[in-house]
C-alpha atoms as a PDB file:
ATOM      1  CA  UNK A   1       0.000   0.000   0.000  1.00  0.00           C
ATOM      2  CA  UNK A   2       1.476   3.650  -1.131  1.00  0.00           C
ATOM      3  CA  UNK A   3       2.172   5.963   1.616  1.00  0.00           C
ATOM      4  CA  UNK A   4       2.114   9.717   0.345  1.00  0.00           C
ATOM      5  CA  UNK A   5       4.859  11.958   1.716  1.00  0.00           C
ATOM      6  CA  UNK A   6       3.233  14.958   3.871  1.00  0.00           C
ATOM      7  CA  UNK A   7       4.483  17.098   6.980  1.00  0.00           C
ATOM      8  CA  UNK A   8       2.471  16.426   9.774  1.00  0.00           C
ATOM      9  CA  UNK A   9       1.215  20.178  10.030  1.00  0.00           C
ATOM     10  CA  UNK A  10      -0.253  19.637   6.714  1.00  0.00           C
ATOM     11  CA  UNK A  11      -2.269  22.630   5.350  1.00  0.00           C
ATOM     12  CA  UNK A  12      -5.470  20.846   6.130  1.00  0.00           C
ATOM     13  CA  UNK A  13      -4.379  22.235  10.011  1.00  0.00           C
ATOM     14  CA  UNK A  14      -2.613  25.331   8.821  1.00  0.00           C
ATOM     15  CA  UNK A  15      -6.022  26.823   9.667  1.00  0.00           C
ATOM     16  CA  UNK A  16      -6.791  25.228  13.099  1.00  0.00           C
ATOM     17  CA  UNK A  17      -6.341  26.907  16.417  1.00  0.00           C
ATOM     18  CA  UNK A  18      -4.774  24.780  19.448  1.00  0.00           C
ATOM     19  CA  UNK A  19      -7.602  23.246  21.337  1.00  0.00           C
ATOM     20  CA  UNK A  20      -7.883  24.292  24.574  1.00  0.00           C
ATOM     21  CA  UNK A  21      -8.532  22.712  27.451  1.00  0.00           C
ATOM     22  CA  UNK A  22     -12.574  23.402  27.927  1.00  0.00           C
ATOM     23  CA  UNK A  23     -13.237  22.883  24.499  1.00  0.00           C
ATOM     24  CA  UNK A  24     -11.569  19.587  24.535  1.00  0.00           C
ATOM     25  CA  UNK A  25     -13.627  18.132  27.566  1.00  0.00           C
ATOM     26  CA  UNK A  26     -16.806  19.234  25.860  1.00  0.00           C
ATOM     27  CA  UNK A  27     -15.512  17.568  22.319  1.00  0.00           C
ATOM     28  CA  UNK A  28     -14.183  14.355  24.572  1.00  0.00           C
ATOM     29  CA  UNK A  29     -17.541  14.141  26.801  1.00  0.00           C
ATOM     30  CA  UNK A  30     -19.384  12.064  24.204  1.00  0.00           C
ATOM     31  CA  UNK A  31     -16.540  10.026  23.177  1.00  0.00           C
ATOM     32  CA  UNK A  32     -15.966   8.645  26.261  1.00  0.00           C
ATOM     33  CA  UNK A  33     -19.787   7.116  26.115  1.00  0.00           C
ATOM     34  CA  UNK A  34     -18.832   5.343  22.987  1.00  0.00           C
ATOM     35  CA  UNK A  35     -15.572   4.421  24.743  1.00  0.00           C
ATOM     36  CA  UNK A  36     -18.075   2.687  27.454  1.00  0.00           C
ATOM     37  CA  UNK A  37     -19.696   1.143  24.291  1.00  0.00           C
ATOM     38  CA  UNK A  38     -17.164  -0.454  22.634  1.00  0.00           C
ATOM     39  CA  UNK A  39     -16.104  -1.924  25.821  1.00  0.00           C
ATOM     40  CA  UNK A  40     -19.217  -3.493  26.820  1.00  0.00           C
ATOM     41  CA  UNK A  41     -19.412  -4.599  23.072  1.00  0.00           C
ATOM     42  CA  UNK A  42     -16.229  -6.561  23.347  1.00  0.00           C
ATOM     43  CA  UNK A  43     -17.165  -8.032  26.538  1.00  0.00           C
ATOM     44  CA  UNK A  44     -20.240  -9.303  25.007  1.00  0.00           C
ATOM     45  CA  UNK A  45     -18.924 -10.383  21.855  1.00  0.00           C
ATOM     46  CA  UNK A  46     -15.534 -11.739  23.136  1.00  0.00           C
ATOM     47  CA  UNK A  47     -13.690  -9.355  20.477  1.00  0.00           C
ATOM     48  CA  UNK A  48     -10.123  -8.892  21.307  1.00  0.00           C
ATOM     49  CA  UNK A  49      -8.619  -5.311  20.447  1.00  0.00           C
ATOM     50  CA  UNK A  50      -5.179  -4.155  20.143  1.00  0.00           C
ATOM     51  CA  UNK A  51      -4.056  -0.815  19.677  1.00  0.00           C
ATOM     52  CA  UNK A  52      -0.440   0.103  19.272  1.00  0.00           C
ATOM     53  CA  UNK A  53       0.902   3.826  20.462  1.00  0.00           C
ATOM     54  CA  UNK A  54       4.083   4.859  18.549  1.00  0.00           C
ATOM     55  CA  UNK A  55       5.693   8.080  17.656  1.00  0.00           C
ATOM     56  CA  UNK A  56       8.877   9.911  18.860  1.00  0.00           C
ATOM     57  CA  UNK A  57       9.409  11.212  22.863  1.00  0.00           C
ATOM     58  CA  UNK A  58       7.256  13.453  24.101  1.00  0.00           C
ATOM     59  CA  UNK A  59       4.631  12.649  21.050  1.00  0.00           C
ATOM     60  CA  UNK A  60       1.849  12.126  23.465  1.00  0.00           C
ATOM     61  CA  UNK A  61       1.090   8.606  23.485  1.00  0.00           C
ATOM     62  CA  UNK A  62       0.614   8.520  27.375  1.00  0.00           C
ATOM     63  CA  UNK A  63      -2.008  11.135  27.610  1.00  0.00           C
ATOM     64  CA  UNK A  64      -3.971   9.167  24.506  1.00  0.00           C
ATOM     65  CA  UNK A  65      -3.546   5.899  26.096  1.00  0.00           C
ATOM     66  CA  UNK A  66      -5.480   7.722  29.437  1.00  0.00           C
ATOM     67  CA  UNK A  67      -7.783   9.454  27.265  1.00  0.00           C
ATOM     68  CA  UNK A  68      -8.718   5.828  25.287  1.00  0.00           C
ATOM     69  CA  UNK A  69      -8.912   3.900  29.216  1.00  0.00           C
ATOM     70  CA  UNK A  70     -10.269   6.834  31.172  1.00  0.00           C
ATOM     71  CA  UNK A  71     -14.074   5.524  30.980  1.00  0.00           C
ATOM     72  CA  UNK A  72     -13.128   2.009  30.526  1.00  0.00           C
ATOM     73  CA  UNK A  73     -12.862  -0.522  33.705  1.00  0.00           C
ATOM     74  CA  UNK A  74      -9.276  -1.281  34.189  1.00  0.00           C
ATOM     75  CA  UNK A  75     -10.008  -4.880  34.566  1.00  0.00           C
ATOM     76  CA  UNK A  76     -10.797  -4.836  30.784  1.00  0.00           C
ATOM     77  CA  UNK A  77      -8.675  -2.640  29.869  1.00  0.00           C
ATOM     78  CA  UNK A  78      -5.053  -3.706  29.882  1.00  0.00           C
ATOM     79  CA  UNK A  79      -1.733  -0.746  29.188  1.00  0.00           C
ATOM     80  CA  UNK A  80       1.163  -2.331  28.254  1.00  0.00           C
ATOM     81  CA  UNK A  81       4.761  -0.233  28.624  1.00  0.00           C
ATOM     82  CA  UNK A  82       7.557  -2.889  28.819  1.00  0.00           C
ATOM     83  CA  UNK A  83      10.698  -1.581  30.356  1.00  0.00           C
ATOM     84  CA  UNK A  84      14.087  -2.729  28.074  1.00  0.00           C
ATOM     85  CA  UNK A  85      14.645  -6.484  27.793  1.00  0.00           C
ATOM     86  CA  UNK A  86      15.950  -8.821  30.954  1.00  0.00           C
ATOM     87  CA  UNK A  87      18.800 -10.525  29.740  1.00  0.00           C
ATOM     88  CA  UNK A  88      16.720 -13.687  29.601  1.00  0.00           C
ATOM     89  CA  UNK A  89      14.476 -11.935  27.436  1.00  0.00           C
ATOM     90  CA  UNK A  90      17.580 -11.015  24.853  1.00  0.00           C
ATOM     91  CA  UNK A  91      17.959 -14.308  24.362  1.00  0.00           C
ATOM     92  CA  UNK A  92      14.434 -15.031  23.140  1.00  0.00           C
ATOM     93  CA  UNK A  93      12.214 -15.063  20.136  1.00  0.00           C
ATOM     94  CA  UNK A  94      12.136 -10.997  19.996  1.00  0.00           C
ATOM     95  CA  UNK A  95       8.120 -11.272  19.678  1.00  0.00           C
ATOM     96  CA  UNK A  96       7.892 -13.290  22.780  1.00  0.00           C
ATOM     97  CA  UNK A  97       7.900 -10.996  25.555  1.00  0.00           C
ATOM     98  CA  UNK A  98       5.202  -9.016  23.689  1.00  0.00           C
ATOM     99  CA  UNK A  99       2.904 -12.246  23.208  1.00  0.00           C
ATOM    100  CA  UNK A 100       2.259 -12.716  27.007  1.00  0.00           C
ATOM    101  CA  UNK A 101       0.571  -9.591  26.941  1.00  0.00           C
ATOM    102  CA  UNK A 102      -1.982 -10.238  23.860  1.00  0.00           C
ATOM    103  CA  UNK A 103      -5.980  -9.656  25.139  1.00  0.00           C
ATOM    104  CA  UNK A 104      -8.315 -12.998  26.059  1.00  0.00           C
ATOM    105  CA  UNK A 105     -11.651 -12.377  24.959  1.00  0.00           C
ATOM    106  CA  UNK A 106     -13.113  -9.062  25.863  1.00  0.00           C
ATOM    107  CA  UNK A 107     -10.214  -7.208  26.513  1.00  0.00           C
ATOM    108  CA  UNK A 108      -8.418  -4.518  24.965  1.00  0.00           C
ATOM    109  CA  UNK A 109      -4.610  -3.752  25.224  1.00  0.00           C
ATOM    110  CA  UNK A 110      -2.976  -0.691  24.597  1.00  0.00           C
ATOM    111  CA  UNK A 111       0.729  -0.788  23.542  1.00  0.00           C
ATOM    112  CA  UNK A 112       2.831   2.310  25.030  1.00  0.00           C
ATOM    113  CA  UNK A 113       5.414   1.314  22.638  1.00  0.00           C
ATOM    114  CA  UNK A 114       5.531  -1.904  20.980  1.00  0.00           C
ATOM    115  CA  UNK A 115       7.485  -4.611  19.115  1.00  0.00           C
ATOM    116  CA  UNK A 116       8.454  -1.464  16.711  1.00  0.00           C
ATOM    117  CA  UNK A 117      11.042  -0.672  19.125  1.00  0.00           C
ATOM    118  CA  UNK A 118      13.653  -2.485  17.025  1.00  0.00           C
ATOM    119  CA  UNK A 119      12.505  -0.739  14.154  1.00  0.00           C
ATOM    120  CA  UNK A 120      13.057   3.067  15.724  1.00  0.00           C
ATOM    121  CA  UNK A 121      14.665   3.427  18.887  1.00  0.00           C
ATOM    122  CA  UNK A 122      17.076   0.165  18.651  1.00  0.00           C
ATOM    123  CA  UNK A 123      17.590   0.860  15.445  1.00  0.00           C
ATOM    124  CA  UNK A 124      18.619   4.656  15.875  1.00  0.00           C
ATOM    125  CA  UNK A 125      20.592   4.515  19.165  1.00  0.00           C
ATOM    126  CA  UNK A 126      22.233   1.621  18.571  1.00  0.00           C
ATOM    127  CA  UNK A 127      20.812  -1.161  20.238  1.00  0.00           C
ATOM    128  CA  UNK A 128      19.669  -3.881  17.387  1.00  0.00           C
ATOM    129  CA  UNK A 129      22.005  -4.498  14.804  1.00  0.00           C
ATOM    130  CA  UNK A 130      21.210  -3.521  11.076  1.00  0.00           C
ATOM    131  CA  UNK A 131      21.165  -7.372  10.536  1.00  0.00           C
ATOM    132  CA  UNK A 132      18.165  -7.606  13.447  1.00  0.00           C
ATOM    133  CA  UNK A 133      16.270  -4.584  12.301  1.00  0.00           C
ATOM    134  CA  UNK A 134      15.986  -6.567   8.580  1.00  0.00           C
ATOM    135  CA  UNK A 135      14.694  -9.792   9.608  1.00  0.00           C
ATOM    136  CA  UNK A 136      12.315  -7.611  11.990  1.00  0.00           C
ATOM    137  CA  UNK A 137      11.187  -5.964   8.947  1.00  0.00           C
ATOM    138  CA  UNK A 138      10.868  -9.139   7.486  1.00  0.00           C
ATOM    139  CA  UNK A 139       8.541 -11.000   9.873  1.00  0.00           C
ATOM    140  CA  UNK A 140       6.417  -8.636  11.498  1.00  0.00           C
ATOM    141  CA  UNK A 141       3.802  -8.387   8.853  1.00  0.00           C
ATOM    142  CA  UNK A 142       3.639 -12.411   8.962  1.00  0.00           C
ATOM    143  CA  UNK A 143       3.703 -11.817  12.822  1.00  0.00           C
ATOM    144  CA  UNK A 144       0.910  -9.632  12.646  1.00  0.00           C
ATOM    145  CA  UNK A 145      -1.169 -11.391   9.872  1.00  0.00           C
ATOM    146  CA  UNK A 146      -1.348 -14.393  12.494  1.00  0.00           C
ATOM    147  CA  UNK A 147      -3.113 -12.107  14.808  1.00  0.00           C
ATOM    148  CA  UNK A 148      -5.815 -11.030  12.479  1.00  0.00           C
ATOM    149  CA  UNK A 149      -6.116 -13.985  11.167  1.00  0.00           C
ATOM    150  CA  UNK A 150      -7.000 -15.672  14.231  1.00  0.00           C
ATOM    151  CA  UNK A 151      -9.765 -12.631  14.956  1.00  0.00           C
ATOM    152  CA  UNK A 152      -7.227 -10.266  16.933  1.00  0.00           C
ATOM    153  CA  UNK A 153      -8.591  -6.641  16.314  1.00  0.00           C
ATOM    154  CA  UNK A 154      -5.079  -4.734  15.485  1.00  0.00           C
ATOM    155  CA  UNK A 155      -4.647  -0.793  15.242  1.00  0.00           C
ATOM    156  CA  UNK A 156      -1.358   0.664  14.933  1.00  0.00           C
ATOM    157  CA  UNK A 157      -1.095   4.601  14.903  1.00  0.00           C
ATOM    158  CA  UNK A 158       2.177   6.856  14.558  1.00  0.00           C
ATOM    159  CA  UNK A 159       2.011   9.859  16.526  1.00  0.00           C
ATOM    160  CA  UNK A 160       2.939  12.594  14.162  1.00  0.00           C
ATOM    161  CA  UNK A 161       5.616  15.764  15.763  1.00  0.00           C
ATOM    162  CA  UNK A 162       7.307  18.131  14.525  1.00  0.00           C
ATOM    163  CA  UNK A 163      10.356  18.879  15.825  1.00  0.00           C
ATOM    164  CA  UNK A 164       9.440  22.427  17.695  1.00  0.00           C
ATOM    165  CA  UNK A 165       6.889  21.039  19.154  1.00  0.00           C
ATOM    166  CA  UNK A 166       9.005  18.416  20.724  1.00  0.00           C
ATOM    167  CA  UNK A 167      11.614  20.229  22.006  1.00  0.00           C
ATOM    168  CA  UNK A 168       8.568  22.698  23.472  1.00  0.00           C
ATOM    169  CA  UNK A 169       7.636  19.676  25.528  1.00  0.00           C
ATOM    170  CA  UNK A 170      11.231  18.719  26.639  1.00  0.00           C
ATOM    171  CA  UNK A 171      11.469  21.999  27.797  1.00  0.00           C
ATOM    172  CA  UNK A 172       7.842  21.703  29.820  1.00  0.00           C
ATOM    173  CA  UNK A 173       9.063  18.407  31.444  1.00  0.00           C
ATOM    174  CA  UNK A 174      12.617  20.059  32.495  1.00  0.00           C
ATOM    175  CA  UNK A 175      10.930  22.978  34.200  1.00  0.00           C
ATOM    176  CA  UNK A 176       7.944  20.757  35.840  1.00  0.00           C
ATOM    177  CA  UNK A 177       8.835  18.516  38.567  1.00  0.00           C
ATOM    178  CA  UNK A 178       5.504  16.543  37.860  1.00  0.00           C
ATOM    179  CA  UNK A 179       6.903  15.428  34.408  1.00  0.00           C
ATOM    180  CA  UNK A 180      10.519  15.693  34.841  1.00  0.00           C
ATOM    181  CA  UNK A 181      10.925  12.033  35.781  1.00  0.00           C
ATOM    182  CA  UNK A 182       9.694  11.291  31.809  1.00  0.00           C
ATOM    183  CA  UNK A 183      13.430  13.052  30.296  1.00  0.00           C
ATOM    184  CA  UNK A 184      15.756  10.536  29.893  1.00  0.00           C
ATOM    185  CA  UNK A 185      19.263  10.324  28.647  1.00  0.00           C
ATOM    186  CA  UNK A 186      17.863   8.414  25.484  1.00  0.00           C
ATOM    187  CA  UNK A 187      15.620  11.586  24.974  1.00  0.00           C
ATOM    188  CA  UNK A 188      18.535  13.842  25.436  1.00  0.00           C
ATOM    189  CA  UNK A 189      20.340  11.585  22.647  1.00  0.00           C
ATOM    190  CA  UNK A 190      17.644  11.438  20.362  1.00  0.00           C
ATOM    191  CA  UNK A 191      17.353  15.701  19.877  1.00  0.00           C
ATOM    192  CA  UNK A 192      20.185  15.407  17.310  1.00  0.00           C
ATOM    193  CA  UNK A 193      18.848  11.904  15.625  1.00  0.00           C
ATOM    194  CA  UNK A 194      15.445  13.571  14.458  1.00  0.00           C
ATOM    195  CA  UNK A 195      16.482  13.314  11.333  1.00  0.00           C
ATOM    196  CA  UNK A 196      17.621   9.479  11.752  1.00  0.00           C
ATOM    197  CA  UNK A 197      14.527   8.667  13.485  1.00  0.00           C
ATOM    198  CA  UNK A 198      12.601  10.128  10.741  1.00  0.00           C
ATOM    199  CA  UNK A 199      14.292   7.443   7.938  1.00  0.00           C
ATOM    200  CA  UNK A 200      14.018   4.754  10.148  1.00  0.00           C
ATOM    201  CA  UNK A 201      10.091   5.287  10.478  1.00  0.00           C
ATOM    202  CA  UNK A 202       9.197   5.770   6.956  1.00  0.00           C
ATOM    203  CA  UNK A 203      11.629   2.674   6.601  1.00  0.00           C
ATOM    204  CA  UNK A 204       9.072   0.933   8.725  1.00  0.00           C
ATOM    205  CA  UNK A 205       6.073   2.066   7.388  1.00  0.00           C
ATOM    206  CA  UNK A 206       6.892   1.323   4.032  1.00  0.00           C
ATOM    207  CA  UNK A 207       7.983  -2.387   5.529  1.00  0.00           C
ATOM    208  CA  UNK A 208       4.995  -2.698   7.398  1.00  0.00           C
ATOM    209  CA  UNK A 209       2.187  -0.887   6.117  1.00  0.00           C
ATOM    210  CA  UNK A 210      -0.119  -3.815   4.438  1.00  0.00           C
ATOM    211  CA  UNK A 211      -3.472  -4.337   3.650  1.00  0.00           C
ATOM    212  CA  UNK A 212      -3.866  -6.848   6.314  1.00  0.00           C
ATOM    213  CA  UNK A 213      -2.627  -4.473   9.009  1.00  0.00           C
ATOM    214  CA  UNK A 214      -2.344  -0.690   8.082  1.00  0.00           C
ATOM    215  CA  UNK A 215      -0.912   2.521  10.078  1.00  0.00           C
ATOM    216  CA  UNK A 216      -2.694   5.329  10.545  1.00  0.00           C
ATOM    217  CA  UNK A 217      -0.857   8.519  11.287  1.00  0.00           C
ATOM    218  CA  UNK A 218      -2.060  11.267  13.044  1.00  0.00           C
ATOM    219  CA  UNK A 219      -0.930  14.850  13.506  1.00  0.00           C
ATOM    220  CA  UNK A 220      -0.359  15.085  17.261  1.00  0.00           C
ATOM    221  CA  UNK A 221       1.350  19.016  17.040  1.00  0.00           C
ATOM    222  CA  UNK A 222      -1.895  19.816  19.154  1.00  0.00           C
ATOM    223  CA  UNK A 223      -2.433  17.032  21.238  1.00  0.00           C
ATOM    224  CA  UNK A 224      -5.942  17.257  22.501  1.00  0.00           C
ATOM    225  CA  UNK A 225      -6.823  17.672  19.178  1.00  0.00           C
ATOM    226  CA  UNK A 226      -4.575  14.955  18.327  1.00  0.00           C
ATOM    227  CA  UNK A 227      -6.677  12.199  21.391  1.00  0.00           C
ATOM    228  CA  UNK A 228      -9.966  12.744  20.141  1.00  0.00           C
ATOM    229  CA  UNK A 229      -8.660  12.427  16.130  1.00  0.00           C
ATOM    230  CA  UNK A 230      -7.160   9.112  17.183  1.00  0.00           C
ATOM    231  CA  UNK A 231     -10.144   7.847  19.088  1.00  0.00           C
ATOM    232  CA  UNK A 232     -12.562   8.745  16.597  1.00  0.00           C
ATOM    233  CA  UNK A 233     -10.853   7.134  14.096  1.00  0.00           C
ATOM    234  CA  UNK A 234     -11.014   4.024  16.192  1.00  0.00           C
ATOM    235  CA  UNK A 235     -14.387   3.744  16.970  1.00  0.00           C
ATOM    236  CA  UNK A 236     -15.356   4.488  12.911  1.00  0.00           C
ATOM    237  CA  UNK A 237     -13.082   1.465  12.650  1.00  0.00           C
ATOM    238  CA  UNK A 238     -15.137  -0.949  14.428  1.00  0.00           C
ATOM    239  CA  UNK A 239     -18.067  -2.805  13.771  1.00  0.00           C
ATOM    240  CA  UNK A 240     -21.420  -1.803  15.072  1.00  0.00           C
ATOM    241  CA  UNK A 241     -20.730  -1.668  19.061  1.00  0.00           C
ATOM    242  CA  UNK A 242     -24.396  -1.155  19.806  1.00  0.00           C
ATOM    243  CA  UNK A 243     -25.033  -3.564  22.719  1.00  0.00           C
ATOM    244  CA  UNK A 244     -28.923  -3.064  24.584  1.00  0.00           C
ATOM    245  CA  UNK A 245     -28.571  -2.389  28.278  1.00  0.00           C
ATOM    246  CA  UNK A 246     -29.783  -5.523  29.966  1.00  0.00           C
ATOM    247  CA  UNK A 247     -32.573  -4.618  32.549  1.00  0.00           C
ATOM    248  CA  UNK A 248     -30.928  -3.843  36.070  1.00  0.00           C
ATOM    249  CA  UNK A 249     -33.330  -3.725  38.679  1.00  0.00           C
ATOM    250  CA  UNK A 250     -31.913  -1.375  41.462  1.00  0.00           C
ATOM    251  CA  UNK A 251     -35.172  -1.782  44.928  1.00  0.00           C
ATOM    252  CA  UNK A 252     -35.459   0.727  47.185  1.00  0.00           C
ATOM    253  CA  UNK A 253     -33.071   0.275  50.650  1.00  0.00           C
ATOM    254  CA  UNK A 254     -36.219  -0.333  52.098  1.00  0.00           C
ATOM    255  CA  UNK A 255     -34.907   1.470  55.839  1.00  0.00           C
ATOM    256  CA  UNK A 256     -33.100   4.000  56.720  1.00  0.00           C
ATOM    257  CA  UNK A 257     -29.129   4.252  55.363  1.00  0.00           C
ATOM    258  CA  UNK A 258     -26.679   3.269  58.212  1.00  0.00           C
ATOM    259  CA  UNK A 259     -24.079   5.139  59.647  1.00  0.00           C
ATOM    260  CA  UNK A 260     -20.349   3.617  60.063  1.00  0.00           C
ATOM    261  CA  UNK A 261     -19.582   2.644  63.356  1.00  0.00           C
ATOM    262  CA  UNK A 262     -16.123   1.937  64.636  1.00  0.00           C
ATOM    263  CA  UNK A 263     -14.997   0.034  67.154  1.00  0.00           C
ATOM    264  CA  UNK A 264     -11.139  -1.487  66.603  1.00  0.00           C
ATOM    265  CA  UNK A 265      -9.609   1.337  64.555  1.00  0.00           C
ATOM    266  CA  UNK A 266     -10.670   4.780  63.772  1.00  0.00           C
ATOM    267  CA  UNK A 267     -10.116   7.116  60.429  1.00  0.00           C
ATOM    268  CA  UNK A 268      -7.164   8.676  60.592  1.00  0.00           C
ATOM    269  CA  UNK A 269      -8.094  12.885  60.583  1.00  0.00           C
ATOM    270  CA  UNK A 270      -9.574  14.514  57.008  1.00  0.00           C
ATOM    271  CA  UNK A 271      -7.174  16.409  55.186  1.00  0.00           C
ATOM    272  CA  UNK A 272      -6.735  19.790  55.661  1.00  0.00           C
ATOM    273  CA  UNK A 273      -5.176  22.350  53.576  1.00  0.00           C
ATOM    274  CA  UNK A 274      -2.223  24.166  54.778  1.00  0.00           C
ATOM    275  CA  UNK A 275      -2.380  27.255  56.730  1.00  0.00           C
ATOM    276  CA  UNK A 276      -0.211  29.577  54.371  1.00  0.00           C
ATOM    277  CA  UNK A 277       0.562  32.202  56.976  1.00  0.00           C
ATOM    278  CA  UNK A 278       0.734  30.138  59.734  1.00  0.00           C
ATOM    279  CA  UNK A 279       3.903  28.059  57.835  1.00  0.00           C
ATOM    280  CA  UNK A 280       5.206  31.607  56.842  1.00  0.00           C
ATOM    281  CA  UNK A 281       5.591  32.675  61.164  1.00  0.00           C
ATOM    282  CA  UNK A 282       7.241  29.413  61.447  1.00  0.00           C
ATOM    283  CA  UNK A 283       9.612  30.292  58.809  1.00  0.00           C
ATOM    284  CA  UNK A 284      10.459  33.059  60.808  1.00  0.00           C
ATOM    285  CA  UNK A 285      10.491  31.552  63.653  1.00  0.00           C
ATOM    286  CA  UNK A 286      13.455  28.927  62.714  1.00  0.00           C
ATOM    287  CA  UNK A 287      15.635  31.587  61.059  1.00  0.00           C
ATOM    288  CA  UNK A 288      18.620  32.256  62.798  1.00  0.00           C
ATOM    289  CA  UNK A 289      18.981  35.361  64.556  1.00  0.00           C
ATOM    290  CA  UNK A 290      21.055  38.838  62.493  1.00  0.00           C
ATOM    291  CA  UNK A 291      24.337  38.697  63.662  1.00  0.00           C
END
């Protein structure tokens, strides 16, 4: 299947705004009821759904991956991030590790990062040797193939970047201490291999991208607008999800609602919030007198 060559901020989004955050929650509110949907449509049917997250650091495959499993029961819905292989695990069939984690019936997985690590990161830092990335080439559209053909639902979307845009968010996660635990020295590395990475995935896409099991890209330079693009595109891929609500039948209590009672153990005290200028006269308080 031909892939056309495109930047990611096409002119098709030369006109859009950034989504902000308010208009994103009311454009995600409905999605997430179809989300619910699809979920209780695979548990009824037994489907088995895999979706595969790739793209470059900071591309925003963790915040799609909690947008996708937000409404979904985590029971059912499975994420997947592997760390790097054990040493055991070097030694093995490369698609083995990854096969432990493929759904039962009813559940969906979501891949942060997938068996296309040998095909981009271990390829561009160094890690698989040119030899290994070929015959990965080579046998992950048979791999793949296997799963569809035995009724595995697979979706594989790249997570489209530019490279402003990237180093925007490397900047965000240096100066927040929420996020600064996601830089790495790999990430560090890869600033001056955009380029590199950039050949190595439309190496893999060409490799890879077959009629059987098909990327999607999607521009992710605005990344709410990028979640609810990807997850719309998902559930237009699926069959007809519409499962009736079986009858539920909820009596009244029938007495009044009890009170907890404790008898071994009590709560521990609710949280309050810190008195600001009460910690500010301790401050004070502890500094050492002028000299």
């Amino acid at each position: 299947m031909a892939l056309l060559a495109q930047t990611c901020s096409g002119a098709h989004n030369a006109v859009m705004k950034r989504l902000k955050k308010k208009k994103f929650a009311e454009l995600y509110e409905p999605l997430e009821e179809e989300l619910v949907a699809m979920a209780r449509w695979a548990a009824k049917t037994g489907a088995r759904i895999v979706v595969l997250f790739e793209g470059r650091d900071t591309a925003g495959k963790g915040g799609s991956i909690a947008a996708l499993s937000g409404p979904i029961n985590p029971r059912q819905c499975k994420i997947v991030a592997l760390a790097r292989p054990t040493e055991a695990e070097q030694t093995q069939w490369y698609f083995q590790r990854y096969i432990d984690h493929l759904p039962s019936a009813g559940e969906i997985v979501l891949f942060d990062r997938s068996w296309y690590n040998r095909a981009g990161v271990e390829q561009v830092m160094g890690f698989a040797t040119p030899a290994q990335v070929t015959a990965f080439l080579k046998a992950v559209p048979a791999f793949e193939k296997l799963l569809v053909d035995d009724g595995v639902l697979l979706f594989k979307y790249w997570l489209c970047t530019d490279q402003a845009q990237q180093e925007e968010r490397f900047l965000e996660r240096l100066d927040d201490p929420l996020k600064r635990w996601k830089l790495s020295p790999i990430d560090t590395a890869a600033r001056a291999k955009y380029d590199e990475y950039t050949a190595a995935r439309e190496a893999m896409l060409a490799a890879t991208h077959t009629k059987a099991t098909p990327w999607t890209l999607v521009d992710f330079n605005d990344q709410r607008r990028g979640r609810l693009t990807l997850i719309r595109n998902l559930l237009d891929r699926l069959p007809d999800t519409t499962v009736p609500d079986e009858p539920f039948e909820f009596p009244p209590l029938g007495h009044e609602p009890s009170v907890e009672q404790y008898a071994a153990l009590q709560p521990i005290a609710p949280y309050q919030a810190p008195d600001k200028a009460k910690g500010k006269k301790e401050d004070k308080a502890k500094r050492p007198p002028d000299a």
